[in-house]
Protein backbone atom coordinates (compact mmCIF):
# COMPACT_ATOMS: atom_id res chain seq x y z
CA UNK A 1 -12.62 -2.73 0.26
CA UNK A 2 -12.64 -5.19 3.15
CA UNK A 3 -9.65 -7.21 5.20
CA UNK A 4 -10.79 -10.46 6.66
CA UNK A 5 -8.76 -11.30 9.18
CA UNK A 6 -6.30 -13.20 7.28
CA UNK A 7 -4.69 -10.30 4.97
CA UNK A 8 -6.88 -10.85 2.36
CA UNK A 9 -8.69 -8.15 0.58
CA UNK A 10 -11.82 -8.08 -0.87
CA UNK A 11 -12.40 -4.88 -3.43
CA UNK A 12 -15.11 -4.07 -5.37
CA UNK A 13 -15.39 -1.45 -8.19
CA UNK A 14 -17.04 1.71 -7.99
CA UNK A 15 -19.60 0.06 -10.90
CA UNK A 16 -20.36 -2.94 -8.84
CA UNK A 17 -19.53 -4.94 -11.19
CA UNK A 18 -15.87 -6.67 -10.08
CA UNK A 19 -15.63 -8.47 -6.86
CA UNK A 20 -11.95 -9.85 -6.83
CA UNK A 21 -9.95 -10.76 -3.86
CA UNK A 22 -5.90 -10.19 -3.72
CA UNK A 23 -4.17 -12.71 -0.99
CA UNK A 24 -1.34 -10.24 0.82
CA UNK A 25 0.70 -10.70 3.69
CA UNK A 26 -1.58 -9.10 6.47
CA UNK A 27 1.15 -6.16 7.34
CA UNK A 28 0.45 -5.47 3.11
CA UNK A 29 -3.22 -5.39 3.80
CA UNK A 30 -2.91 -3.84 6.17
CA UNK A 31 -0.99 -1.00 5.14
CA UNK A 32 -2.83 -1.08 1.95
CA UNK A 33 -6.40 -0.42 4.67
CA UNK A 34 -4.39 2.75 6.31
CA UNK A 35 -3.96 4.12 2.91
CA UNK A 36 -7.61 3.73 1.91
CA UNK A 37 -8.83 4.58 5.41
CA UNK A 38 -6.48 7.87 5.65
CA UNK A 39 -5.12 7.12 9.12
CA UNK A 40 -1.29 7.63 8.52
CA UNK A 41 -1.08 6.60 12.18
CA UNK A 42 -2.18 3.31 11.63
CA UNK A 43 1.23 2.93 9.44
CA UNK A 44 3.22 2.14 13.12
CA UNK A 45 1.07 -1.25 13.02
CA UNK A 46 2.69 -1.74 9.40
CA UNK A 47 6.32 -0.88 9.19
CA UNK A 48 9.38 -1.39 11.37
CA UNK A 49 10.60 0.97 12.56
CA UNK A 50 14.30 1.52 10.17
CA UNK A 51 11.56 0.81 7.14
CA UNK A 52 12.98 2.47 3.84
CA UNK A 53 10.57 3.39 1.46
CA UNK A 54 11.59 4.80 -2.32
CA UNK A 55 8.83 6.74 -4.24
CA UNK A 56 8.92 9.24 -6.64
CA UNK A 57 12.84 9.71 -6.34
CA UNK A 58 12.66 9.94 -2.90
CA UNK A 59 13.73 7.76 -0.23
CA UNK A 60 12.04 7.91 2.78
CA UNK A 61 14.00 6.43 6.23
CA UNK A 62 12.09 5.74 9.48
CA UNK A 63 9.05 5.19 10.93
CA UNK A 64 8.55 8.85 11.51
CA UNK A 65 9.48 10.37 8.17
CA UNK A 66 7.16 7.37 6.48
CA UNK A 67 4.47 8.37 8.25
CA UNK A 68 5.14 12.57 7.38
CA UNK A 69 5.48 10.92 3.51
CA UNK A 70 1.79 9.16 4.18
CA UNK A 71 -0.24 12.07 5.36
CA UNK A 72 1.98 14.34 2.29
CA UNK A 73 0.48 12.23 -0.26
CA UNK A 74 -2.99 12.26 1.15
CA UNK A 75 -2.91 15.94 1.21
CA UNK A 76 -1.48 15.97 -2.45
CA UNK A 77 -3.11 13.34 -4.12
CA UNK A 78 -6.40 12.48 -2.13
CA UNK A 79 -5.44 8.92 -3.51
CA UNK A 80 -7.22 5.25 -3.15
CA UNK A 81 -5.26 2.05 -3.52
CA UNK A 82 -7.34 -1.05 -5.30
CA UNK A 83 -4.87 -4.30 -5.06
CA UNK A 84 -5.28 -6.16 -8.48
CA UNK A 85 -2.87 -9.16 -7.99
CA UNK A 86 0.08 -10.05 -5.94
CA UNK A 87 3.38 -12.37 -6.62
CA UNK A 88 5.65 -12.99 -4.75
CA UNK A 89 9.58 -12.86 -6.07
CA UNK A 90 12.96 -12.86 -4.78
CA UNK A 91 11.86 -12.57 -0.98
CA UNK A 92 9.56 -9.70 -2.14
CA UNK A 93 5.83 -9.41 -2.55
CA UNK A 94 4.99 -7.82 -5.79
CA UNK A 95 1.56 -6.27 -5.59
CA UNK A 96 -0.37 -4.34 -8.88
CA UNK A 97 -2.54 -1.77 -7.67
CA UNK A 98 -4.35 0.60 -9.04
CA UNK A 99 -4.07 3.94 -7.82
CA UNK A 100 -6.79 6.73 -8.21
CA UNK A 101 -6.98 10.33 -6.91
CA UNK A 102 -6.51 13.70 -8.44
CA UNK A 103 -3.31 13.69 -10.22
CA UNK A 104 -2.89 13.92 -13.96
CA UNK A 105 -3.54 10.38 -16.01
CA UNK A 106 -5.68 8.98 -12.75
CA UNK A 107 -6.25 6.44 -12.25
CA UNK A 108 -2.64 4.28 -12.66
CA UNK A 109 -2.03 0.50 -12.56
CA UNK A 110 1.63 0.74 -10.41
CA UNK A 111 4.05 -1.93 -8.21
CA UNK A 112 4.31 -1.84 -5.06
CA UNK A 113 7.48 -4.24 -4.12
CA UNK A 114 7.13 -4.61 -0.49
CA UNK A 115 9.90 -6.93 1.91
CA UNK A 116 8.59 -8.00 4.50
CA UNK A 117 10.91 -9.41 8.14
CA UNK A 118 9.44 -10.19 11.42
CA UNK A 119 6.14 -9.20 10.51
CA UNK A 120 6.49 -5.77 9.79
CA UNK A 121 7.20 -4.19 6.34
CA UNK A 122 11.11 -3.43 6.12
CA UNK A 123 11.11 -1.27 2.54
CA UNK A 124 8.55 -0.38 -0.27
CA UNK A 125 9.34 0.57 -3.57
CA UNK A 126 6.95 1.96 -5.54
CA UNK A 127 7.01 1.70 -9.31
């Protein structure tokens, strides 16, 4: 997977076969190129710094703690993100990815409902 400059994402599949590009906000892409690229310090160039993020029944406040949430995850899961389309709704960008990485049931189509203010990501909630 690829950013141009202009926060869109190119991804391919593992088979070669799908070449489909998702048009995101560029602090969505890239946040989305942190996860793949498994630099939970690149998140500071993401998120403000009061960001909220909600996953798994957990809410997660502050730049610090997101970033302690990111490099949990990675540990846990050893996950990829694959955007597969993007909407926007209600002041939020709504963003299917597909996630893959050794949990149970991977890989998993799942939301990502981002708000975005000042350039920066203010909350995530993951679905």
């Amino acid at each position: 997977m690829t950013s141009t400059g202009h926060g869109l994402l190119r991804s391919q599949s593992r088979k070669g076969k799908i070449d489909m590009s998702v048009e995101l906000p560029k602090p969505i892409a890239a946040y989305i190129a942190a996860e793949n690229g498994h630099d939970p310090g690149a998140l500071g160039q993401c998120f403000a710094n009061d960001a909220v993020v909600q996953d798994e029944g957990r809410t997660i406040e502050g730049l610090v703690a997101i970033k302690e949430w990111k490099a949990e995850t990675k540990r846990k899961y050893q996950h990829t993100v694959e955007p597969l389309a993007s909407v926007q709704e209600d002041g939020h960008t709504i963003v299917t990815v597909r996630v893959a990485g050794n949990f149970p049931g991977s890989p998993v189509d799942l939301r990502f409902v981002f708000r975005v203010e000042a350039g920066k990501i203010a909350s995530l909630e993951i679905h």
